[in-house]
PDB file of N, CA and C in Angstrom:
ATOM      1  N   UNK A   1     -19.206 -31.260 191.225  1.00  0.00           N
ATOM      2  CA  UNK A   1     -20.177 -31.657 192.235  1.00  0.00           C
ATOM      3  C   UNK A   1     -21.334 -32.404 191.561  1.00  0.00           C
ATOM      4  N   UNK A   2     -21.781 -33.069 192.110  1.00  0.00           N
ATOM      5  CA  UNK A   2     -22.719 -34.333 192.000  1.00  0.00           C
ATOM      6  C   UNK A   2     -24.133 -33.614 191.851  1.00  0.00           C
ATOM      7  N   UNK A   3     -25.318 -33.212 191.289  1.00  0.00           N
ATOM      8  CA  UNK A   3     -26.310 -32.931 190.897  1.00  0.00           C
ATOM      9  C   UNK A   3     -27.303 -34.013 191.568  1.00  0.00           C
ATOM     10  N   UNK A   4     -28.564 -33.598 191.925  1.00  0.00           N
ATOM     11  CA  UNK A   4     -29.723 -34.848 191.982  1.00  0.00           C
ATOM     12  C   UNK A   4     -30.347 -35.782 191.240  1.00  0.00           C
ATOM     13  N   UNK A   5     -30.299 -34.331 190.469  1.00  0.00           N
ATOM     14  CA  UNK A   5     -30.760 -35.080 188.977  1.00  0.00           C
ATOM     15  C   UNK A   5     -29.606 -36.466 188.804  1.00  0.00           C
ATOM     16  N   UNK A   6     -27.953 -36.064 188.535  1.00  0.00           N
ATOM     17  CA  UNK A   6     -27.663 -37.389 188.343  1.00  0.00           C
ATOM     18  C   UNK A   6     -27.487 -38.704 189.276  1.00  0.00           C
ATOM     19  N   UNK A   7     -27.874 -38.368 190.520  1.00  0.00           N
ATOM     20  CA  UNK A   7     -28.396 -39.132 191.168  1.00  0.00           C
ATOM     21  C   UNK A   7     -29.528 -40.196 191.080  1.00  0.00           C
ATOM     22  N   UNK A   8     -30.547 -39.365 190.122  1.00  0.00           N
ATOM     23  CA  UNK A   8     -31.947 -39.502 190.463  1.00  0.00           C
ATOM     24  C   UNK A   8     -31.523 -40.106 189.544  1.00  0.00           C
ATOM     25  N   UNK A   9     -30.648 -40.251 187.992  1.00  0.00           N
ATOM     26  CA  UNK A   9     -30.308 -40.951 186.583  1.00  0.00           C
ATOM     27  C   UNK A   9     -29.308 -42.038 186.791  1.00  0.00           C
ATOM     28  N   UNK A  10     -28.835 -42.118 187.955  1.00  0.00           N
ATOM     29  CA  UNK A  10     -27.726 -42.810 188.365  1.00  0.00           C
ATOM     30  C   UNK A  10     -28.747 -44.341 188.992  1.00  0.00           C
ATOM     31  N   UNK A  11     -29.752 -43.736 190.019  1.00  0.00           N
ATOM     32  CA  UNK A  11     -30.622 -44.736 190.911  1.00  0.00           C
ATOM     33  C   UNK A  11     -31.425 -45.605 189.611  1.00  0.00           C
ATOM     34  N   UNK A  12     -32.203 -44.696 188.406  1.00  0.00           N
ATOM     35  CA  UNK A  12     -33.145 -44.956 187.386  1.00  0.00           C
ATOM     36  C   UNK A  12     -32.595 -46.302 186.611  1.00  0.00           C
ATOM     37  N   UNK A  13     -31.308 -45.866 186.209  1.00  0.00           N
ATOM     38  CA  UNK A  13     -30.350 -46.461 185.685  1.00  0.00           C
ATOM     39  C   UNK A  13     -30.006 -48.102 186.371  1.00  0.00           C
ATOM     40  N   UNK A  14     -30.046 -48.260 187.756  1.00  0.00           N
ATOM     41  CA  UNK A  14     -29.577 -49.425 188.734  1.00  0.00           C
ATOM     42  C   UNK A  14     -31.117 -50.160 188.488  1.00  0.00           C
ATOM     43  N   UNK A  15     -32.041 -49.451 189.390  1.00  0.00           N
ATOM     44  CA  UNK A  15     -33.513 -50.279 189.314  1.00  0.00           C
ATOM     45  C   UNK A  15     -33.851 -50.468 187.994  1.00  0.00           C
ATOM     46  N   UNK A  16     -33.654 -49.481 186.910  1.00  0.00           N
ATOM     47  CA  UNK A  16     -34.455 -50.570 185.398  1.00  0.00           C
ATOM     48  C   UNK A  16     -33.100 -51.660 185.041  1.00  0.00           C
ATOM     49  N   UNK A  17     -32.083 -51.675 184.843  1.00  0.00           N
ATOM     50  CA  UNK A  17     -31.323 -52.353 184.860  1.00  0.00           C
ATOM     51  C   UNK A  17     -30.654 -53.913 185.658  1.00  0.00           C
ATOM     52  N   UNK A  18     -30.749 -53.600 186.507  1.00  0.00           N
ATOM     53  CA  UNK A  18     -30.712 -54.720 188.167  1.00  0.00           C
ATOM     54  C   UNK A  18     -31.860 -55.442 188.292  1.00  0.00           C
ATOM     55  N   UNK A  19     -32.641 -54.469 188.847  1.00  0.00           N
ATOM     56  CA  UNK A  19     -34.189 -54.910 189.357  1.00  0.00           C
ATOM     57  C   UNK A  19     -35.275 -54.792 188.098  1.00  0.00           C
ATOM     58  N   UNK A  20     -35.113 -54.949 186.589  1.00  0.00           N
ATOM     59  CA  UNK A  20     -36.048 -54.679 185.497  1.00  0.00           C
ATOM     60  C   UNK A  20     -37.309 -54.076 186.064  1.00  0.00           C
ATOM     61  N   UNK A  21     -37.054 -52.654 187.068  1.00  0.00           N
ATOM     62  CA  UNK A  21     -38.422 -52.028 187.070  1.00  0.00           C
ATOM     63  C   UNK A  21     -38.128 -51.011 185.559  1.00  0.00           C
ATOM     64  N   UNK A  22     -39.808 -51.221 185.411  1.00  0.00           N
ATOM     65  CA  UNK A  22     -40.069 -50.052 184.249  1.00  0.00           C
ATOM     66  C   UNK A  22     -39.911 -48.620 184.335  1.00  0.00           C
ATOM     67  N   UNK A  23     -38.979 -48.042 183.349  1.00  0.00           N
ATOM     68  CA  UNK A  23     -38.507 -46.483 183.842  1.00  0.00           C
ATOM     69  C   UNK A  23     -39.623 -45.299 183.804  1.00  0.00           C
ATOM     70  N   UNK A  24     -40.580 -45.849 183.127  1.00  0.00           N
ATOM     71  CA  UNK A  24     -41.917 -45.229 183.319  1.00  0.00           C
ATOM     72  C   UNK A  24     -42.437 -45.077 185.269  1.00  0.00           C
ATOM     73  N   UNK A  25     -41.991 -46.289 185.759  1.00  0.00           N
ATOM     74  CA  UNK A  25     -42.596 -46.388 187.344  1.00  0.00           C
ATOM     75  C   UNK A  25     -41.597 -45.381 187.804  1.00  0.00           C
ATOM     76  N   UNK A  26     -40.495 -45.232 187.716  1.00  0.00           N
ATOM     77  CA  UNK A  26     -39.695 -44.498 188.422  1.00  0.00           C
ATOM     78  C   UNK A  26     -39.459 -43.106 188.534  1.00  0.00           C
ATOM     79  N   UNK A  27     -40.135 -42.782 189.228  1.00  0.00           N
ATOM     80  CA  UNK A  27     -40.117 -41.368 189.824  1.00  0.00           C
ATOM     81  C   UNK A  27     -40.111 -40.772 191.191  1.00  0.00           C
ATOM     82  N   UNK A  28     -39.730 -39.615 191.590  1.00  0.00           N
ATOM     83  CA  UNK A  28     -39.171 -39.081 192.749  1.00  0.00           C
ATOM     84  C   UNK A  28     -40.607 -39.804 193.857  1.00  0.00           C
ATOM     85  N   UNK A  29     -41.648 -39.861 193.328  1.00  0.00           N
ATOM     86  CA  UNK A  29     -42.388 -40.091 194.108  1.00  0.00           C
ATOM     87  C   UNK A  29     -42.983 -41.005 194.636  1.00  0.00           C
ATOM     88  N   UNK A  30     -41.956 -42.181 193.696  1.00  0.00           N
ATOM     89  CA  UNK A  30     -42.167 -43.523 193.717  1.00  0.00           C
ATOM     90  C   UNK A  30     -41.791 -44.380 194.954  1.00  0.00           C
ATOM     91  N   UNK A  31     -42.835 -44.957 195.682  1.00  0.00           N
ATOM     92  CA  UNK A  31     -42.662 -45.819 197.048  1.00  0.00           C
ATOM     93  C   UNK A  31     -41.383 -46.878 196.477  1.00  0.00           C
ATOM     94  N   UNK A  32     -40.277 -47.435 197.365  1.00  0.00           N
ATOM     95  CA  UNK A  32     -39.368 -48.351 196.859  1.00  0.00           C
ATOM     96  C   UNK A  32     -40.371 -49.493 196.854  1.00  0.00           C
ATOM     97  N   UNK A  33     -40.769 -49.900 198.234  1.00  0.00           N
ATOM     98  CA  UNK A  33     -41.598 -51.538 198.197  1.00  0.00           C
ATOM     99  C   UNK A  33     -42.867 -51.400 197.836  1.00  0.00           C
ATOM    100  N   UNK A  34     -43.395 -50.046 198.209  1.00  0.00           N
ATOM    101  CA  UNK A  34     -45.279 -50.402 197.429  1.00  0.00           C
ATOM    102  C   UNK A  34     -44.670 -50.349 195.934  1.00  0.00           C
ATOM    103  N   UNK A  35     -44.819 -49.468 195.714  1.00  0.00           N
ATOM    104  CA  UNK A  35     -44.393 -48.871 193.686  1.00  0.00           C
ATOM    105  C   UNK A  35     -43.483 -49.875 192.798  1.00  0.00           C
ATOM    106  N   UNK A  36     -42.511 -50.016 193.445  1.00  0.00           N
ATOM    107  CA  UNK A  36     -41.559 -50.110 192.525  1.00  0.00           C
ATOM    108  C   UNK A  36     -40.976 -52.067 193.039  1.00  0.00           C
ATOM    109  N   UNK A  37     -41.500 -52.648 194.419  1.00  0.00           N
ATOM    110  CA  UNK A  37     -41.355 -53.954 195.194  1.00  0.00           C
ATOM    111  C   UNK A  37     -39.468 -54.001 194.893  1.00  0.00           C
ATOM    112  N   UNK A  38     -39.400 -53.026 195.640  1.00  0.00           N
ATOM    113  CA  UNK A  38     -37.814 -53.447 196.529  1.00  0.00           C
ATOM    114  C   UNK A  38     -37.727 -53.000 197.561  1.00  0.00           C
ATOM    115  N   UNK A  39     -37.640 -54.888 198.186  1.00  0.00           N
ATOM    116  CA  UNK A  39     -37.678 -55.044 199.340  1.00  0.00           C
ATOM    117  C   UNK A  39     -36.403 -54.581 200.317  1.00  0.00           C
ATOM    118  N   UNK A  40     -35.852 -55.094 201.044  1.00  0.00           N
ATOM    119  CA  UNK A  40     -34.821 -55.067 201.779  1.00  0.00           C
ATOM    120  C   UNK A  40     -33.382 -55.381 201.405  1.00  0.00           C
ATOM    121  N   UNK A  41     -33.313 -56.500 200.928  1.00  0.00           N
ATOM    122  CA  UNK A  41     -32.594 -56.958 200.418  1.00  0.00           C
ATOM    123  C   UNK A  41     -32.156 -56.278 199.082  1.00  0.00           C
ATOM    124  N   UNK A  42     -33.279 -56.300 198.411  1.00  0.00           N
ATOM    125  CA  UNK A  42     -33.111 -55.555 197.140  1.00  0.00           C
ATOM    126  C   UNK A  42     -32.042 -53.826 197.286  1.00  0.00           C
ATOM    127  N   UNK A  43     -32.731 -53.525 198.231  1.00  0.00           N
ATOM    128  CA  UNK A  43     -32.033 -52.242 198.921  1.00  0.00           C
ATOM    129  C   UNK A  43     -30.774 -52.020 198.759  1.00  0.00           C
ATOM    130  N   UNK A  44     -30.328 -53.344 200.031  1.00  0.00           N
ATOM    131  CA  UNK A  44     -28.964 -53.501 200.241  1.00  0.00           C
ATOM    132  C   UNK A  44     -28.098 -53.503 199.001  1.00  0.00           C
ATOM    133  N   UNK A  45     -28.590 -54.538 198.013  1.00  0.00           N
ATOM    134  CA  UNK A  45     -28.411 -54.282 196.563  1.00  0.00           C
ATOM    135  C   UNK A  45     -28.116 -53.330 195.992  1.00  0.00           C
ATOM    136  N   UNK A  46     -29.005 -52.125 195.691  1.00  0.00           N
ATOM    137  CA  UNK A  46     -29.084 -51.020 195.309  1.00  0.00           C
ATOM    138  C   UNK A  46     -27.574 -50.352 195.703  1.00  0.00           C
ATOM    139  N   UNK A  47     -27.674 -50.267 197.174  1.00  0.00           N
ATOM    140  CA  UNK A  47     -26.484 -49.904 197.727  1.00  0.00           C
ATOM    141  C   UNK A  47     -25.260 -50.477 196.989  1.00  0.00           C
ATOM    142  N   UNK A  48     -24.991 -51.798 197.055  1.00  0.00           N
ATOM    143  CA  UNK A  48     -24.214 -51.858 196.490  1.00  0.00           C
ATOM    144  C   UNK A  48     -23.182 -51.388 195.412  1.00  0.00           C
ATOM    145  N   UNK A  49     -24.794 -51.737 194.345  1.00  0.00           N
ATOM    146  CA  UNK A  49     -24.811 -50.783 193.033  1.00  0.00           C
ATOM    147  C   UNK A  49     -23.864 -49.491 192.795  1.00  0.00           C
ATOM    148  N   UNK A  50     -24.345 -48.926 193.790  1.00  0.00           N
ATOM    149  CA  UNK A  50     -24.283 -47.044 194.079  1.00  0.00           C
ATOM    150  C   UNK A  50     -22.436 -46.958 194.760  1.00  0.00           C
ATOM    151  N   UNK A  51     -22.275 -48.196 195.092  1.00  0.00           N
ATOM    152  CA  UNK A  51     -21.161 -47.919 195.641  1.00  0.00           C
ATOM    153  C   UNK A  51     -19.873 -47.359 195.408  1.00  0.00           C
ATOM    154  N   UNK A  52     -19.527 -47.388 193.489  1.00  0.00           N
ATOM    155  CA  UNK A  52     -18.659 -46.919 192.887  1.00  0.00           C
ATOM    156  C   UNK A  52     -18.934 -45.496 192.891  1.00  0.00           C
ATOM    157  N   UNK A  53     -20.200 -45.305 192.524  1.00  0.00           N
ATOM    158  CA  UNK A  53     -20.609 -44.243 192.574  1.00  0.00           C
ATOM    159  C   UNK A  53     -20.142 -42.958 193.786  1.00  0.00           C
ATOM    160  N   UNK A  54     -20.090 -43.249 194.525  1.00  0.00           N
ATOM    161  CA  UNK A  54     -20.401 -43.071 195.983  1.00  0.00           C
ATOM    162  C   UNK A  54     -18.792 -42.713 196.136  1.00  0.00           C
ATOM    163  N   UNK A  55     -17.684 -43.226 195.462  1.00  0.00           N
ATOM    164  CA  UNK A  55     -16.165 -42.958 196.053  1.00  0.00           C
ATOM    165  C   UNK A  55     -16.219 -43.710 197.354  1.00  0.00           C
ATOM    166  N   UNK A  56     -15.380 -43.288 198.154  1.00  0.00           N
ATOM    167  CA  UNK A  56     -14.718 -43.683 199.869  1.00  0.00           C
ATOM    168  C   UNK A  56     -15.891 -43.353 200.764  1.00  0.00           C
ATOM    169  N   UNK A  57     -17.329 -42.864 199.862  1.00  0.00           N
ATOM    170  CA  UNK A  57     -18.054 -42.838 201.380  1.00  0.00           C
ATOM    171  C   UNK A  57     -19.055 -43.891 200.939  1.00  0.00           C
ATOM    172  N   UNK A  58     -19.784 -43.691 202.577  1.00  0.00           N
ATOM    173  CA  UNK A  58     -20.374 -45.286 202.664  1.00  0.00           C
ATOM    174  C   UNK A  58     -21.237 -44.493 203.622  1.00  0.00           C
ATOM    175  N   UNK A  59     -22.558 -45.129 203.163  1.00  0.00           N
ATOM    176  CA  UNK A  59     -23.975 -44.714 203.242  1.00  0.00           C
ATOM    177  C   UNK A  59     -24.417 -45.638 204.882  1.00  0.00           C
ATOM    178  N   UNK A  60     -24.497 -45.044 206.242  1.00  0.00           N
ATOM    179  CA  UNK A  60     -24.933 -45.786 206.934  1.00  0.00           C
ATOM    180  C   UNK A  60     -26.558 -47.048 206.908  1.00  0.00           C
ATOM    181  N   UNK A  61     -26.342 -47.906 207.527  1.00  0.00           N
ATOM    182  CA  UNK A  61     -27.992 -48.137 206.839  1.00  0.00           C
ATOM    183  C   UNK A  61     -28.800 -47.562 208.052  1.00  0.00           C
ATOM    184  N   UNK A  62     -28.549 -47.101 208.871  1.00  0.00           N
ATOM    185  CA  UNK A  62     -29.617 -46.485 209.933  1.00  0.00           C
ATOM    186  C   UNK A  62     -30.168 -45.054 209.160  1.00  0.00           C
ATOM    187  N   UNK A  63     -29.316 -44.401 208.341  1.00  0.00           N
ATOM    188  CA  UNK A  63     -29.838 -43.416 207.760  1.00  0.00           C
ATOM    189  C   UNK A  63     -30.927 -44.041 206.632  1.00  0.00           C
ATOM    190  N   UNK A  64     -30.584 -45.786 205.896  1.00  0.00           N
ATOM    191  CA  UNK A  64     -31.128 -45.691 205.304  1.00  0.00           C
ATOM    192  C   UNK A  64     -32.275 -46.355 205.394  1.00  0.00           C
ATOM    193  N   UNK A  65     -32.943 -46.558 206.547  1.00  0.00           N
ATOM    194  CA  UNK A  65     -33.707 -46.923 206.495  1.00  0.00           C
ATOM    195  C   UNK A  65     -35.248 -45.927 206.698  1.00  0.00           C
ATOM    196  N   UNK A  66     -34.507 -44.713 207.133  1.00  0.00           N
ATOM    197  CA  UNK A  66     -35.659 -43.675 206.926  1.00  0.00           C
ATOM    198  C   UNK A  66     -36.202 -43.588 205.129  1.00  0.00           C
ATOM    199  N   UNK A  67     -35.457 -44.250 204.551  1.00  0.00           N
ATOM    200  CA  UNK A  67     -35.803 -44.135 203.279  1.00  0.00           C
ATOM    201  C   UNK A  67     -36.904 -44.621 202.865  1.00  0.00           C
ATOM    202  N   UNK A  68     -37.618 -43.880 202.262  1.00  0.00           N
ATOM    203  CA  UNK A  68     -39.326 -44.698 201.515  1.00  0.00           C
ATOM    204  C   UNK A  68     -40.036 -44.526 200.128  1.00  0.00           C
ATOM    205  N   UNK A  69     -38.693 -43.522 199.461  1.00  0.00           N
ATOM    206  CA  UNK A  69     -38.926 -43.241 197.976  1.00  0.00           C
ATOM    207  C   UNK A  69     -37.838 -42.981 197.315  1.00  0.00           C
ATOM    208  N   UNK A  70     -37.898 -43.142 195.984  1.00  0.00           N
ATOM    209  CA  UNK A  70     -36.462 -42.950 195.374  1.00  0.00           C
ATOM    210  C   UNK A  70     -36.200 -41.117 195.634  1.00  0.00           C
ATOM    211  N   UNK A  71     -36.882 -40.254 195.844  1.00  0.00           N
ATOM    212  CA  UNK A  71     -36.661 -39.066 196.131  1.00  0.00           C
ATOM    213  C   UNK A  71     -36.156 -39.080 197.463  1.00  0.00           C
ATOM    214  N   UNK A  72     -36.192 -40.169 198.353  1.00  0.00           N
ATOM    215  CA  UNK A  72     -35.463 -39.929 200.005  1.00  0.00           C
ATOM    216  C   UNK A  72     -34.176 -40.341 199.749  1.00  0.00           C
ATOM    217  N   UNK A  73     -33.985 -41.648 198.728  1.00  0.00           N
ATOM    218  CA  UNK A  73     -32.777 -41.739 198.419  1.00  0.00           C
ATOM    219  C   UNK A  73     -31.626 -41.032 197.182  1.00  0.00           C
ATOM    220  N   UNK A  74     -32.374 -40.163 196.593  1.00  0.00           N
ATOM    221  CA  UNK A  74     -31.727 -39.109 196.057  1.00  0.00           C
ATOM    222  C   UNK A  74     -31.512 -38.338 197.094  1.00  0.00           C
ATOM    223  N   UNK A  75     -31.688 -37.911 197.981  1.00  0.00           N
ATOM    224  CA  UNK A  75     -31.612 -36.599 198.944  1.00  0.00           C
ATOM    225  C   UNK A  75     -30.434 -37.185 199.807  1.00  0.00           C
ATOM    226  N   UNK A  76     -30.889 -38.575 200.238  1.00  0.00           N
ATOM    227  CA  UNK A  76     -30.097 -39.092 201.153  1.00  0.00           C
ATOM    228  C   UNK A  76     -28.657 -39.188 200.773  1.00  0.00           C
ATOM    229  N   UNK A  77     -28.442 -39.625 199.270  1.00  0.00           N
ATOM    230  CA  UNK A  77     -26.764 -39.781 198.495  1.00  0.00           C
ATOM    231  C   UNK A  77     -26.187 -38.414 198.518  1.00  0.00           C
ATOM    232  N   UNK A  78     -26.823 -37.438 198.257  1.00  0.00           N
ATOM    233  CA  UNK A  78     -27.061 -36.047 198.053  1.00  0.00           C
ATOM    234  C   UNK A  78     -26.352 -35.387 199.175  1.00  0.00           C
ATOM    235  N   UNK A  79     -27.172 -35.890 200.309  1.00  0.00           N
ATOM    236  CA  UNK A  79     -26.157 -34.972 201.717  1.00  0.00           C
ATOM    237  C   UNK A  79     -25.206 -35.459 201.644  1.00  0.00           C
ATOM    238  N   UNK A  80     -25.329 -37.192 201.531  1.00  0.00           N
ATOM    239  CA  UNK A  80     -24.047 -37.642 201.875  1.00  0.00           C
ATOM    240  C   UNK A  80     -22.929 -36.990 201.248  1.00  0.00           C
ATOM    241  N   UNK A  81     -22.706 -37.099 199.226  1.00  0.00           N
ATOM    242  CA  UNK A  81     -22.089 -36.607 198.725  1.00  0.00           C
ATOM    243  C   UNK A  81     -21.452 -35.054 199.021  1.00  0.00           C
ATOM    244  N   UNK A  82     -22.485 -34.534 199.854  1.00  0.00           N
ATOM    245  CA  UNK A  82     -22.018 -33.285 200.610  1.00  0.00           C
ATOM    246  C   UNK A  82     -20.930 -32.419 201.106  1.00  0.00           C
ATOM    247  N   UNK A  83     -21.110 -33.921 202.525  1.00  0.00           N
ATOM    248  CA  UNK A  83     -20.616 -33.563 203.611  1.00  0.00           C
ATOM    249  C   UNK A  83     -18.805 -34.262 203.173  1.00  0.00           C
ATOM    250  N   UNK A  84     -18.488 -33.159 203.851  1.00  0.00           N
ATOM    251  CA  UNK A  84     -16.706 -33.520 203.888  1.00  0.00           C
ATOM    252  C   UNK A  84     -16.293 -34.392 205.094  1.00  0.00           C
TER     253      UNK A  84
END
């Protein structure tokens, strides 16, 4: 089973890498577009990213747009990875 933590090392990993944010900015408490400026697009991106990750499931974006910190989107992969 999938941990948050490697979630949270999995997401760290995409944004300093992809998006060259500094891994210093990245934390659970970090705004995506104030903090860290990923926008929408960038998002969708992200998603992408995450997608191997992720196996056969697939992250609605209506869920993801309640998202507003890398800690909503750890939580959010998190249920997903969950649920059967």
């Amino acid at each position: 089973m999938v941990t948050e933590q490697q979630i949270f090392e999995k997401i760290k990993s995409i944004l300093s890498n992809t998006f060259e944010v500094p891994e210093e900015k990245i934390t659970l408490e970090a705004k995506l577009y104030d903090d860290l400026e990923i926008d929408s697009i960038d998002a969708v991106d992200m998603l992408v990213e995450l997608a191997p990750f992720l196996g056969n499931k697939k992250i609605s974006p209506a869920a993801f747009k309640q998202v507003r910190t890398v800690g909503d989107v750890v939580k959010a992969i998190h249920a997903l990875l969950q649920a059967e």
